[in-house]
Protein backbone atom coordinates (compact mmCIF):
# COMPACT_ATOMS: atom_id res chain seq x y z
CA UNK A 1 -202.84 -35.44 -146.87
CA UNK A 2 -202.78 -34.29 -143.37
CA UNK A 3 -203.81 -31.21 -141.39
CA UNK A 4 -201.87 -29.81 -138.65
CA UNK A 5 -203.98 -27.24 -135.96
CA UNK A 6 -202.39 -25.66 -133.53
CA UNK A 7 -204.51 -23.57 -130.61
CA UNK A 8 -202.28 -21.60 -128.54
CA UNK A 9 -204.58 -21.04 -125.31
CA UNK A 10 -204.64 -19.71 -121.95
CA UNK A 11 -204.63 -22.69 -120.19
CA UNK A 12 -203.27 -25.03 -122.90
CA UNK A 13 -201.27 -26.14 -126.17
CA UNK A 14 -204.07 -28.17 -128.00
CA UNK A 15 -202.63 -30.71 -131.23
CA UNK A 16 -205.08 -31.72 -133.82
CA UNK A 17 -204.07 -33.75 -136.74
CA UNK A 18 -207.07 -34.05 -139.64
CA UNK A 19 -206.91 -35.75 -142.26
CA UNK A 20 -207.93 -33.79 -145.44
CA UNK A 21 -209.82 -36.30 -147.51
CA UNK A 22 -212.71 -36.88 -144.84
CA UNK A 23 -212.13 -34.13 -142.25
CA UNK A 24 -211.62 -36.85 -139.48
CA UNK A 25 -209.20 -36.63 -136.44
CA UNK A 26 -206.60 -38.76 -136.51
CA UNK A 27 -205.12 -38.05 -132.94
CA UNK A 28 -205.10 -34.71 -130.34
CA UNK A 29 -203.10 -33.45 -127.87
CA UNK A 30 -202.68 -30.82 -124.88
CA UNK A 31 -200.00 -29.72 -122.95
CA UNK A 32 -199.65 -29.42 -120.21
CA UNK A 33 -202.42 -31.15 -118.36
CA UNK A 34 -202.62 -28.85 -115.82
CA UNK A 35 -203.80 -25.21 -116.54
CA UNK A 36 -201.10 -23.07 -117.27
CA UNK A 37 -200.14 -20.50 -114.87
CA UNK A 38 -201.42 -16.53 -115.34
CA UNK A 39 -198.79 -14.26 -113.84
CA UNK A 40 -200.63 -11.42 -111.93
CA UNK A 41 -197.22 -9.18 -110.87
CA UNK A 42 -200.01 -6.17 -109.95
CA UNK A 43 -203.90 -6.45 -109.38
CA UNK A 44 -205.61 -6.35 -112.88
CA UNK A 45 -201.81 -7.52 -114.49
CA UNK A 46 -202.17 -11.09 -116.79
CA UNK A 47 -199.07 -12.24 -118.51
CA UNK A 48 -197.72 -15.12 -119.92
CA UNK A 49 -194.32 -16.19 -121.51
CA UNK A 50 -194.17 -16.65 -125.55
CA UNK A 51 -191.27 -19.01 -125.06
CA UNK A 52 -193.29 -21.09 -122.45
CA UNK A 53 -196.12 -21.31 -125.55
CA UNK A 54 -193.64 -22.42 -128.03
CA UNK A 55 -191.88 -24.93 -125.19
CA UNK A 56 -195.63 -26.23 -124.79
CA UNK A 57 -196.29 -26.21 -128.76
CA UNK A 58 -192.75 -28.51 -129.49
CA UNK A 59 -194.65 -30.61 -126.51
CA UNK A 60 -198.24 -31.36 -127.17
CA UNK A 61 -196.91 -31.72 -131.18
CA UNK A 62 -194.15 -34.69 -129.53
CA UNK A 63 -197.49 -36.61 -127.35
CA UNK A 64 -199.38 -36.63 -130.50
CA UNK A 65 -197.28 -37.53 -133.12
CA UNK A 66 -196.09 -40.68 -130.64
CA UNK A 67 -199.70 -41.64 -130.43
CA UNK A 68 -198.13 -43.25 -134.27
CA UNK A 69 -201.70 -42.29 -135.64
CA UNK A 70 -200.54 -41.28 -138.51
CA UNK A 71 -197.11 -40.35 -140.20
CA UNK A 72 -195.99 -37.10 -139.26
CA UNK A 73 -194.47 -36.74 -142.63
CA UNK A 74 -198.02 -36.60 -144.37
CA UNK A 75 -198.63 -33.17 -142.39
CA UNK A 76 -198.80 -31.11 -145.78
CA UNK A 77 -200.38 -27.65 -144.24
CA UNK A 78 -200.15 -26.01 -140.51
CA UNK A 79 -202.89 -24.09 -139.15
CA UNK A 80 -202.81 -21.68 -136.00
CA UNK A 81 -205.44 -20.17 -133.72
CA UNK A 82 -204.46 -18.14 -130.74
CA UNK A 83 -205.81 -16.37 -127.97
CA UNK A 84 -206.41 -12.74 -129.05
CA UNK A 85 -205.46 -9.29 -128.20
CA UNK A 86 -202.00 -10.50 -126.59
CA UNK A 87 -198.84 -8.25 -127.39
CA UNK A 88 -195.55 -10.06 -127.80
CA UNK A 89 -192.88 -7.88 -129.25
CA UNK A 90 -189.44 -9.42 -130.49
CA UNK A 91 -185.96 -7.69 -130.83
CA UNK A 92 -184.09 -7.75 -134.42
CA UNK A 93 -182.92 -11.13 -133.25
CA UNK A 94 -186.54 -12.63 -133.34
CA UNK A 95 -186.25 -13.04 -129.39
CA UNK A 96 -189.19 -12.35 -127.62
CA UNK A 97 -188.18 -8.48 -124.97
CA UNK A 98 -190.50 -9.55 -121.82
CA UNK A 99 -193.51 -11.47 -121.15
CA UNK A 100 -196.66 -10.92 -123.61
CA UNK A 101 -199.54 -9.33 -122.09
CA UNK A 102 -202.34 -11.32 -122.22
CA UNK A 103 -206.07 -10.88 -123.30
CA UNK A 104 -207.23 -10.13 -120.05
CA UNK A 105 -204.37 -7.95 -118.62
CA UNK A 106 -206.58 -4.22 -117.43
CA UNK A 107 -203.52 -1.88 -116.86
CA UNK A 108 -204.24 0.22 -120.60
CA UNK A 109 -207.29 0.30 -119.39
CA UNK A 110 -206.68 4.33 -118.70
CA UNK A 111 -204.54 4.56 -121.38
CA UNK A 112 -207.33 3.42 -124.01
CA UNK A 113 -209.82 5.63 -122.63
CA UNK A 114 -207.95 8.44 -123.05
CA UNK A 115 -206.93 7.96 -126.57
CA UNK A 116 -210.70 7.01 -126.89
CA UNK A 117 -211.66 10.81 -126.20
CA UNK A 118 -208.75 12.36 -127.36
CA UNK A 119 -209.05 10.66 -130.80
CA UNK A 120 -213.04 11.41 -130.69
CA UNK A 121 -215.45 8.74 -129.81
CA UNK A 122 -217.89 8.99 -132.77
CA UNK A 123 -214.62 9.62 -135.06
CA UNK A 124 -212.92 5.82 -133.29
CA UNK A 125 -216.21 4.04 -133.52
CA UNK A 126 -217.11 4.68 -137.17
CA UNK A 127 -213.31 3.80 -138.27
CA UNK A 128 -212.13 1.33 -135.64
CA UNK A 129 -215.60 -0.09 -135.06
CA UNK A 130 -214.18 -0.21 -131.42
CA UNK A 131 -212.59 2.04 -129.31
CA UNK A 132 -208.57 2.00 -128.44
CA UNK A 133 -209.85 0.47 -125.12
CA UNK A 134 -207.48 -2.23 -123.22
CA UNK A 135 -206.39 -3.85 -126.87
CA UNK A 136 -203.28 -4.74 -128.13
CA UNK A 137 -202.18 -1.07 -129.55
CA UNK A 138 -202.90 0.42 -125.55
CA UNK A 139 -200.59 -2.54 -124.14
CA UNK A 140 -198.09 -2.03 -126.63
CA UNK A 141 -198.95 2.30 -125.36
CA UNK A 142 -198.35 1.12 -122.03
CA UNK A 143 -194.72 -0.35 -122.50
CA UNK A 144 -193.59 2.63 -124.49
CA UNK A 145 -194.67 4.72 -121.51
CA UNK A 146 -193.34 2.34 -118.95
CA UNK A 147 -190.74 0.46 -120.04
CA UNK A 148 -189.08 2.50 -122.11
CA UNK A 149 -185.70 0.75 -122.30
CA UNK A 150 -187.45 -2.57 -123.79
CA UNK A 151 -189.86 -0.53 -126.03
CA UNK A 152 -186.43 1.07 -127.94
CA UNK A 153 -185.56 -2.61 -128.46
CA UNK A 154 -189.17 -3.71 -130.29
CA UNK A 155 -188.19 -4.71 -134.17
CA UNK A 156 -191.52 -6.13 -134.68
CA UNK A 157 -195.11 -6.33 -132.31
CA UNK A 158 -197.15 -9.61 -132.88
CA UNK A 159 -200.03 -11.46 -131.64
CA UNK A 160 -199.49 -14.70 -129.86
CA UNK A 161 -200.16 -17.18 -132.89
CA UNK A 162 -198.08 -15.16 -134.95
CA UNK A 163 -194.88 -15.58 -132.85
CA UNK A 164 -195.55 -19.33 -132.86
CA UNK A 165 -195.62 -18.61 -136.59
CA UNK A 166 -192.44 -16.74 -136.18
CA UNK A 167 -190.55 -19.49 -134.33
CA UNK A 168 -191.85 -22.01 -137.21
CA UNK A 169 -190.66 -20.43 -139.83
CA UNK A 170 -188.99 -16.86 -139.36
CA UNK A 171 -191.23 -15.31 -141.08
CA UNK A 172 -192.87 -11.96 -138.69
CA UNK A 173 -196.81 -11.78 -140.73
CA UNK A 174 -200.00 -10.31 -139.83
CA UNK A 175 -203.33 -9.98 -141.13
CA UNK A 176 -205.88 -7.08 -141.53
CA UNK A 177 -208.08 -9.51 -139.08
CA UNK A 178 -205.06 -9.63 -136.33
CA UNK A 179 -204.62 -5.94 -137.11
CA UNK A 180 -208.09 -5.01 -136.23
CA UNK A 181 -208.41 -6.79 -133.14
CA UNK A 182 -205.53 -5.20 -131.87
CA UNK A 183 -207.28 -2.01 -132.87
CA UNK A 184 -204.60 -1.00 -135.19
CA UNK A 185 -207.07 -1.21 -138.24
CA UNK A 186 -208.93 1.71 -139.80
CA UNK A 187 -212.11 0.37 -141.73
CA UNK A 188 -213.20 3.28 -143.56
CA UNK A 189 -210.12 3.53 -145.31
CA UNK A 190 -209.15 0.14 -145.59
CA UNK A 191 -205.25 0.68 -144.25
CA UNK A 192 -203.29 1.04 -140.86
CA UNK A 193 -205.11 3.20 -138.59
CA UNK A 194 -203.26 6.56 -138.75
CA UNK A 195 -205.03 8.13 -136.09
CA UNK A 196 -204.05 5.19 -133.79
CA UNK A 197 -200.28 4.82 -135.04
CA UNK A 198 -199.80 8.84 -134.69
CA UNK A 199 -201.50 9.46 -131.26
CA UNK A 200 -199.77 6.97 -129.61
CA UNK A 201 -196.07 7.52 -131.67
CA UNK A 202 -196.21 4.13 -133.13
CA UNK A 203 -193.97 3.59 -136.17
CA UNK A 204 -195.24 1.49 -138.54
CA UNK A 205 -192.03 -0.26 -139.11
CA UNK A 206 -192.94 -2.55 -136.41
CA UNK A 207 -196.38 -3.83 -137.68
CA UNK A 208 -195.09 -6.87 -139.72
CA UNK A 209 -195.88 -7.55 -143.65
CA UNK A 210 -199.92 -8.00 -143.81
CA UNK A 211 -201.34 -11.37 -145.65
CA UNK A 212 -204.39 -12.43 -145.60
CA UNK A 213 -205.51 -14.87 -143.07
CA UNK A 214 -205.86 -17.86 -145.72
CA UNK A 215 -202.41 -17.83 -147.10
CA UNK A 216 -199.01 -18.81 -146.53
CA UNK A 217 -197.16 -17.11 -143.68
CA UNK A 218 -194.04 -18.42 -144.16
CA UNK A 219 -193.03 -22.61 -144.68
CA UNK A 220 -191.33 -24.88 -141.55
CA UNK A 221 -188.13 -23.99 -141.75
CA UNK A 222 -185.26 -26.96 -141.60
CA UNK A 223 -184.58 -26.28 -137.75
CA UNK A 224 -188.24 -26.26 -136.75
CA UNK A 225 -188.97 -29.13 -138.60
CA UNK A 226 -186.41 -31.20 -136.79
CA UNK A 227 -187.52 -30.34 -133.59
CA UNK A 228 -191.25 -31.09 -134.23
CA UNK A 229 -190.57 -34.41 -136.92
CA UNK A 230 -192.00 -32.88 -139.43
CA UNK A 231 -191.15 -31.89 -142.63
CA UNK A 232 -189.62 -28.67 -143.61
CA UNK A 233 -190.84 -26.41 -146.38
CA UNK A 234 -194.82 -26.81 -145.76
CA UNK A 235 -196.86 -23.35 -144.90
CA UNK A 236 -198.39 -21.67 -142.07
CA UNK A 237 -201.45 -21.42 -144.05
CA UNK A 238 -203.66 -19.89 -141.83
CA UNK A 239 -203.33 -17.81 -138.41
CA UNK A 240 -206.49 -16.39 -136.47
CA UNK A 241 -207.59 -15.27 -133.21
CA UNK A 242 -209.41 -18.19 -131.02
CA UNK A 243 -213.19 -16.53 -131.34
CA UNK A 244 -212.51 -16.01 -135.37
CA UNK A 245 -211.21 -19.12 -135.61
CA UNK A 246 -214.14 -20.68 -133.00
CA UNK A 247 -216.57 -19.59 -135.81
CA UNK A 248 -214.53 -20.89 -138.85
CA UNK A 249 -214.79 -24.23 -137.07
CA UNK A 250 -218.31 -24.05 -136.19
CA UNK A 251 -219.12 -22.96 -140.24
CA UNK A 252 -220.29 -19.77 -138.93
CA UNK A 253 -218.71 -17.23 -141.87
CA UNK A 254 -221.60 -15.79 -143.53
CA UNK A 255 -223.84 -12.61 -142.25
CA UNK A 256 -226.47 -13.43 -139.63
CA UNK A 257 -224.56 -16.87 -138.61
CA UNK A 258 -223.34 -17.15 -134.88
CA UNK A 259 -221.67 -18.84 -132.70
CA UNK A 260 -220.85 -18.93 -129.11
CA UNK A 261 -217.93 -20.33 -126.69
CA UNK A 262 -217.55 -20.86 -122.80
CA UNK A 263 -214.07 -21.65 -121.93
CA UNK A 264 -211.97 -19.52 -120.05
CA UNK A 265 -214.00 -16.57 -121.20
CA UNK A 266 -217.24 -16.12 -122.62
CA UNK A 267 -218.15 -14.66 -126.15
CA UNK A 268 -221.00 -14.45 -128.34
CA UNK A 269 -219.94 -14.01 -131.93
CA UNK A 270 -222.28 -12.83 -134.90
CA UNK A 271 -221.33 -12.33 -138.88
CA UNK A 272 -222.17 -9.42 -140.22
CA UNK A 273 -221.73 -7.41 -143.84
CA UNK A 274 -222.17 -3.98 -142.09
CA UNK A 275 -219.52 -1.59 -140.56
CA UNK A 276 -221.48 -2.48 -136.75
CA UNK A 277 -220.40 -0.89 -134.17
CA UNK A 278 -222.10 -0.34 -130.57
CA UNK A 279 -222.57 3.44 -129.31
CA UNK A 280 -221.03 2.57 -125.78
CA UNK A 281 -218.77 0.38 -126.93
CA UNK A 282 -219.36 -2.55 -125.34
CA UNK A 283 -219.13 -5.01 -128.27
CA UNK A 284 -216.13 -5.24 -130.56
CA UNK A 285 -216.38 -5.77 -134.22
CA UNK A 286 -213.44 -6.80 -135.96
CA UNK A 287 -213.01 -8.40 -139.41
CA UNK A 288 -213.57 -12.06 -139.50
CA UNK A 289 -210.99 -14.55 -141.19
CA UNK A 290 -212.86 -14.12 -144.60
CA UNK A 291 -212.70 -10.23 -144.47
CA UNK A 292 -211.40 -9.09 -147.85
CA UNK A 293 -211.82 -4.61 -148.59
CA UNK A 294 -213.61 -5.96 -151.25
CA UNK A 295 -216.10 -8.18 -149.49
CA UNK A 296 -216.84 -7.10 -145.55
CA UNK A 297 -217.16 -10.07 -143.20
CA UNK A 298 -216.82 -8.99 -139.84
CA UNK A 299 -217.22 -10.68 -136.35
CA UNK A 300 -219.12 -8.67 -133.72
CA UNK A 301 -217.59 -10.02 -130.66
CA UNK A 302 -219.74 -9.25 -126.84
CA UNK A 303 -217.09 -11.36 -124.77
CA UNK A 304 -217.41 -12.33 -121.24
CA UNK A 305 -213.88 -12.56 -119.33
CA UNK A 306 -215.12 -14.32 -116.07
CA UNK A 307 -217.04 -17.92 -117.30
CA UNK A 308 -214.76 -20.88 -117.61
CA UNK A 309 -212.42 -19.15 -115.07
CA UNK A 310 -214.79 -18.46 -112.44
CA UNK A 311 -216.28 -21.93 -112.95
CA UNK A 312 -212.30 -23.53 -112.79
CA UNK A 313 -212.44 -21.10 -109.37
CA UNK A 314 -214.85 -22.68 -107.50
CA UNK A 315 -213.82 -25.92 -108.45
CA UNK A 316 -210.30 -24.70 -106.92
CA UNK A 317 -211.75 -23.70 -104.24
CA UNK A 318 -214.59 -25.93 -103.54
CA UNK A 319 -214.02 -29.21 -104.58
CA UNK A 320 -210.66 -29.05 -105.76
CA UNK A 321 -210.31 -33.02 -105.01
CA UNK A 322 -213.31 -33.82 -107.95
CA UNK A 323 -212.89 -33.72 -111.47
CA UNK A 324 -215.81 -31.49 -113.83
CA UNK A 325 -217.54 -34.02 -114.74
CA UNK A 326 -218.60 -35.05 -110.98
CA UNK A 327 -219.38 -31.26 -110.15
CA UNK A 328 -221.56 -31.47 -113.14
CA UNK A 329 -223.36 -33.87 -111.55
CA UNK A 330 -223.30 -32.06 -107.75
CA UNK A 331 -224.88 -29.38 -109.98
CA UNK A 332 -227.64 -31.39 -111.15
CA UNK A 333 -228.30 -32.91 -108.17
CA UNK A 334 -229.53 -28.53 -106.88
CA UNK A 335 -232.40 -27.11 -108.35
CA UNK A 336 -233.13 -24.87 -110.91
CA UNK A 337 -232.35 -21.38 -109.02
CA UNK A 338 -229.79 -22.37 -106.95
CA UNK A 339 -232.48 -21.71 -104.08
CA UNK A 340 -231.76 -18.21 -104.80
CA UNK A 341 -228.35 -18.22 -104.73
CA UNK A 342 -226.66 -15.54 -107.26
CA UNK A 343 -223.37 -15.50 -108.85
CA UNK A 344 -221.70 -12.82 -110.54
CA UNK A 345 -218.83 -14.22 -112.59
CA UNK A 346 -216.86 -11.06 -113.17
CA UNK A 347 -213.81 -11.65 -111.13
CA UNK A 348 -210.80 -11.83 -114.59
CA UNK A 349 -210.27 -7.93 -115.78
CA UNK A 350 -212.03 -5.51 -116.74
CA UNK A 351 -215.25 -6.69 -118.55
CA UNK A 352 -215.69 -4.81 -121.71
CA UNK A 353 -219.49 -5.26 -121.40
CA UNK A 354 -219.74 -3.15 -118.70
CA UNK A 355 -217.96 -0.85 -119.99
CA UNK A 356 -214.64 -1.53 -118.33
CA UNK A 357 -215.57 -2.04 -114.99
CA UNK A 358 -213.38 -4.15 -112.77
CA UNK A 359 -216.64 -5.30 -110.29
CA UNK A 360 -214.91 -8.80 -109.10
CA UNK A 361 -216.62 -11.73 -108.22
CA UNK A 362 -220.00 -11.56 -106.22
CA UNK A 363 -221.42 -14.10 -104.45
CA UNK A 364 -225.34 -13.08 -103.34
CA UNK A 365 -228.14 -13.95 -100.89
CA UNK A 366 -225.87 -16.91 -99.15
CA UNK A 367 -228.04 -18.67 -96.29
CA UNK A 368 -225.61 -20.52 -94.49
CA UNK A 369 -228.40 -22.83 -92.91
CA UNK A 370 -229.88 -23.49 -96.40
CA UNK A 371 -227.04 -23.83 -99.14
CA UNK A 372 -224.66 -26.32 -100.02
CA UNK A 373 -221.92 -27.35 -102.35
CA UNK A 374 -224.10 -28.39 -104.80
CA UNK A 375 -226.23 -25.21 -104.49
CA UNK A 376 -222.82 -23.15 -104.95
CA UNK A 377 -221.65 -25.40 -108.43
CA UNK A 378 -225.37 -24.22 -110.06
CA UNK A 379 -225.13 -21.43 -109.13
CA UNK A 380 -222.06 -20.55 -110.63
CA UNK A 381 -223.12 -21.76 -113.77
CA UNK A 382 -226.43 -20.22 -113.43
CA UNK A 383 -224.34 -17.53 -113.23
CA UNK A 384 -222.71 -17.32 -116.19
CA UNK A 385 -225.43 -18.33 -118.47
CA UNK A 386 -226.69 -14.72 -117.06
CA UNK A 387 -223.91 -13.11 -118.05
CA UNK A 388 -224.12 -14.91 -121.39
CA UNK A 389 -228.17 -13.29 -121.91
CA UNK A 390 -227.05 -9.89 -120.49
CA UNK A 391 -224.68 -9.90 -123.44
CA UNK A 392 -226.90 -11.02 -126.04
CA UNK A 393 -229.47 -8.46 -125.02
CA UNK A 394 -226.65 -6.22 -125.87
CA UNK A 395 -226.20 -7.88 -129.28
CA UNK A 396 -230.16 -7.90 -129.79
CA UNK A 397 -229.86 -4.09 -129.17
CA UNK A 398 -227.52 -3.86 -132.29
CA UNK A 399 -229.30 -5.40 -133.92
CA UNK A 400 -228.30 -9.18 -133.95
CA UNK A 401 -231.24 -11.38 -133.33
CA UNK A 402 -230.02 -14.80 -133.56
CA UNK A 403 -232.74 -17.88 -134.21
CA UNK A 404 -229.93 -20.77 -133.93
CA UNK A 405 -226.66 -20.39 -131.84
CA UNK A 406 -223.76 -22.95 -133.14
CA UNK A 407 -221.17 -24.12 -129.95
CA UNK A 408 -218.63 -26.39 -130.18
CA UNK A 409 -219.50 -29.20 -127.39
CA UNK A 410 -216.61 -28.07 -125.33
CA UNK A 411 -215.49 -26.79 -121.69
CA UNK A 412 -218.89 -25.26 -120.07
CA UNK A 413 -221.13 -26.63 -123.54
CA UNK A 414 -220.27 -30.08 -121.23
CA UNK A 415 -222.57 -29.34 -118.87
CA UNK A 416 -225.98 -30.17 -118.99
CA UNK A 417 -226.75 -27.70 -116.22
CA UNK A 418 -224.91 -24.98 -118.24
CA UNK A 419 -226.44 -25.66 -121.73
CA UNK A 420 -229.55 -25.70 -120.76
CA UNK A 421 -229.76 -23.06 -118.67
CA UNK A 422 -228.02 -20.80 -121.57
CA UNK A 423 -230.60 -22.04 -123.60
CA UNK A 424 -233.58 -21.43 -121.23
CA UNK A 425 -232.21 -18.16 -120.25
CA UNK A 426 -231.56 -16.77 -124.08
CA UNK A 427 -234.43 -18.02 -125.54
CA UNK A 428 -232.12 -19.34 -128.50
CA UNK A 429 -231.95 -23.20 -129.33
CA UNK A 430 -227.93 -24.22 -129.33
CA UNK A 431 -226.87 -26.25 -132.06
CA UNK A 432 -223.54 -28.45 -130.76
CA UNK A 433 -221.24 -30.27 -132.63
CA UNK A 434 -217.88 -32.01 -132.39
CA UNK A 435 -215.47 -29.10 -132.49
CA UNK A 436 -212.24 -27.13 -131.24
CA UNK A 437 -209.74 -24.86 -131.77
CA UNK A 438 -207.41 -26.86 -133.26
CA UNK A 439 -209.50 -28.76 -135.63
CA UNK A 440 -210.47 -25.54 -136.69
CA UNK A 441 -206.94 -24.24 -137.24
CA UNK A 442 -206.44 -27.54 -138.99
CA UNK A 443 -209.20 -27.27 -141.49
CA UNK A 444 -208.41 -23.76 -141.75
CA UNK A 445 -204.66 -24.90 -142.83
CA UNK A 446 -206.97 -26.44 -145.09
CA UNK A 447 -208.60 -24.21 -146.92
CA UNK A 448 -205.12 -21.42 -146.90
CA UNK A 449 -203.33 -24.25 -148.55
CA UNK A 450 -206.05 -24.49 -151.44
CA UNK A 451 -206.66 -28.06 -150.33
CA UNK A 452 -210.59 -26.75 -149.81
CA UNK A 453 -211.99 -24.12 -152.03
CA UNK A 454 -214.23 -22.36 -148.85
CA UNK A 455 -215.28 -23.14 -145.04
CA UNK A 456 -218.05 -24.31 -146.97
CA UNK A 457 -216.85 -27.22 -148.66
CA UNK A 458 -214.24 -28.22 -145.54
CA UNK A 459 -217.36 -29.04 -143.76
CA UNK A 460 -219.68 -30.58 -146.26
CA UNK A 461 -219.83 -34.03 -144.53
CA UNK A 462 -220.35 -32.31 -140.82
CA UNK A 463 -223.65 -32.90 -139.25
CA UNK A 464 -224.81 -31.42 -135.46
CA UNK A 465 -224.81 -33.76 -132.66
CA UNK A 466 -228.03 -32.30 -131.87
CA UNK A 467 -229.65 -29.38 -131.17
CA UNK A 468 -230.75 -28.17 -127.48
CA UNK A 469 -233.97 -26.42 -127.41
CA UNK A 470 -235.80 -23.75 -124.62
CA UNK A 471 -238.51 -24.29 -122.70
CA UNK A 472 -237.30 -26.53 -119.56
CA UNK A 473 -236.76 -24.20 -116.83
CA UNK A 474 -238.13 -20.42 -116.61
CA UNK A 475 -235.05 -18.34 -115.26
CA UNK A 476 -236.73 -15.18 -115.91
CA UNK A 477 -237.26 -14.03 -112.30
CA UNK A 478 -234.31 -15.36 -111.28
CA UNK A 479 -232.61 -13.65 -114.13
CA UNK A 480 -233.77 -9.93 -113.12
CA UNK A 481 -233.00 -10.92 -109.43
CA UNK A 482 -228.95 -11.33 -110.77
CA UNK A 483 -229.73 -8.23 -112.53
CA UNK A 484 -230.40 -6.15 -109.57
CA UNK A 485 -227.89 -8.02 -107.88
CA UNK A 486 -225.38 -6.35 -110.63
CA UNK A 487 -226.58 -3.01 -110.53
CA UNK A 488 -226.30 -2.59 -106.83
CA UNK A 489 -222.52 -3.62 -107.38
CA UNK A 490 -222.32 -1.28 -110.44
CA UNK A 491 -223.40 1.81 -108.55
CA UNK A 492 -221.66 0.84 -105.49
């Protein structure tokens, strides 16, 4: 039996095909192999087509299944993880009305902070464990305010995996996990958040029929299935956001567990079995992918929108002629400090850890006599591993004190540079292993389609490639030197 995982991300369509038996991948696949493009019609405006995505999925599914790894007719369970807090809203015809808004789209910005007060911050924190902020239900505020014409059109309002669960088998589903990080979620009483849907005029004929996230969402219908050789009548077995689904793949489902990612953003993700929820709201707590009313697991979420972009930045910009593993090595090659160069990586939207702020990018203390490329490629990741221990101080305030940190070794985990730096800068040993979105979509396929009994048993036979300890470099001063770097561009 085979395992289908689909990862819809920002900058790619990744394929992974498991087998069941042994976990193994049998073959991957991305599309396209460049990054996909953002489109930024306004400063602080991120968008990207759901029809491109699904063009991309029928793609990346077409490369791997020719790889002839396997039969494509053994694919017995399809899993999907997605890039969270996206709004894609479909007419009564199931065609998507306009572009989605993406993740890291600011314009509800405004709009969020005003239902935040309105609605009463200690009232929105102790039932949506997050304020209305820039989420899904603001975006979706924002297009009823300004595009009204397209807004009177909305049948349904999704997240990005579930309209590629839409156009595989017609089926419009959600989850109370999908529901919650769009901020549409009321934890206290366990049901659609009425303060959200009535302050902003929401009806809640548009929030589609609510499953849990290990279940079937619907089977390949006959016309999907002949577009992606597969066979028709197997489930959607599992849909969950990419930092949900991050953890499932890393085994990190039970309180005090966490796990961290650095691709195109940054997060820092923590279990918990307690309604956590941080006073200025610059964490986000939403209920993990084994959330039940009955039995709270929820994901505290301190994300970081500026890491793998800014790093795929300079590279544009600086060495756009070498590939990431050779600016890995130009990093190396610099040392530790970056000769006091400072980056701050907070040039992609409004960063929720500090609180909302749009700062941009900040490049300090440049000598133009002293540094060099290599210098500038440190730095940067220097950089982010900052932003990465500013967060987790934030965590550590709320309570999360983590003495292990699982990461897949993926995108910044790479680099040597990066890791250890994290590592030296935290103060928290990083356990990496072989993982990825779409594996973990595919063993999560898994374990909806009853083919595992728990996360637990899907990765009995997975062992760590190794575990990356502190204690090489002492970034402390340099550390509270990016600090004050910040705060002078905070009170600016």
């Amino acid at each position: 039996m085979l395992l289908l995982g689909i990862d819809v991300g920002t900058s790619s369509i990744k394929i992974s095909v498991v087998d069941a038996a042994n976990g193994n991948i049998k073959a991957t696949a991305t599309y396209p192999e460049q990054e996909t493009e953002i489109i930024a019609l306004q400063t602080g405006w991120a968008e990207q087509s759901p029809n491109m995505w699904w063009a991309h999925v029928q793609e990346a599914i077409s490369i791997c299944n020719a790889k002839k790894a396997y039969d494509p007719q053994d694919i017995a369970a399809i899993g999907i993880a997605y890039q969270m807090h996206g709004l894609v809203m479909v007419d009564k015809n199931q065609n998507s009305l306009r572009n989605s808004i993406i993740w890291c789209d600011s314009r509800a910005v405004e709009i969020g902070e005003k239902a935040f007060e309105t609605i009463g911050k200690v009232h929105a924190l102790e039932h949506l464990l997050n304020s209305p902020g820039n989420f899904t239900a603001s975006k979706l505020a924002w297009v009823k305010a300004n595009e009204p014409e397209i807004y009177a059109k909305v049948d349904r309002i999704m997240l990005p995996g579930d309209f590629i669960a839409l156009k595989l088998t017609g089926e419009a589903t959600t989850s109370i996990s999908a529901l919650s990080e769009g901020v549409f979620w009321d934890f206290k009483t366990k049901s659609l958040s009425k303060d959200v849907m009535d302050y902003y005029g929401f009806s809640e004929s548009v929030i589609p029929q609510i499953r849990p996230v290990f279940s079937s969402h619907g089977q390949l219908s006959s016309t999907a299935a002949n577009l992606l050789g597969l066979k028709s009548g197997i489930p959607v077995s599992y849909k969950a956001g990419d930092q949900p689904n991050n953890a499932l793949s890393l085994n990190v489902t039970e309180p005090g567990e966490v796990a961290a990612t650095a691709g195109t953003s940054g997060v820092i993700y923590g279990v918990t079995d307690h309604l956590l929820y941080d006073k200025e709201s610059r964490v986000n707590t939403f209920a993990h992918v084994n959330y039940t009313t009955e039995q709270q697991r929820l994901g505290v979420l301190l994300c970081i929108n500026g890491t793998g972009s800014m790093y795929r930045w300079a590279r544009a910009q600086f060495g756009s002629h070498l590939d990431y593993n050779t600016i890995n090595e130009l990093s190396a090659s610099a040392p530790a400090g970056s000769r006091g160069l400072r980056v701050l990586p907070f040039g992609n939207g409004a960063e929720r850890m500090l609180n909302n702020r749009i700062t941009g990018a900040h490049f300090g203390n440049i000598d133009l006599n002293l540094h060099n490329t290599p210098d500038l490629f440190r730095a940067v990741q220097e950089g982010i591993a900052f932003s990465f221990r500013y967060g987790l101080d934030i965590l550590r305030e709320n309570g999360m004190k983590p003495s292990v940190i699982r990461a897949g070794k993926s995108n910044l985990f790479l680099s040597e540079i990066f890791t250890q730096s994290f590592v030296d800068i935290t103060g928290v040993p990083v356990e990496l292993h072989e993982s990825d979105g779409s594996y973990g979509a595919a063993i999560g396929a898994g374990i909806g389609a009853g083919v595992y009994s728990s996360a637990s048993e899907a990765f009995t036979n997975k062992k760590p490639l190794g575990v990356i300890e502190p204690g090489k470099t002492n970034l402390e001063q340099e550390y509270q030197e990016w600090k004050q770097l910040l705060s002078k561009t905070l009170n600016h």
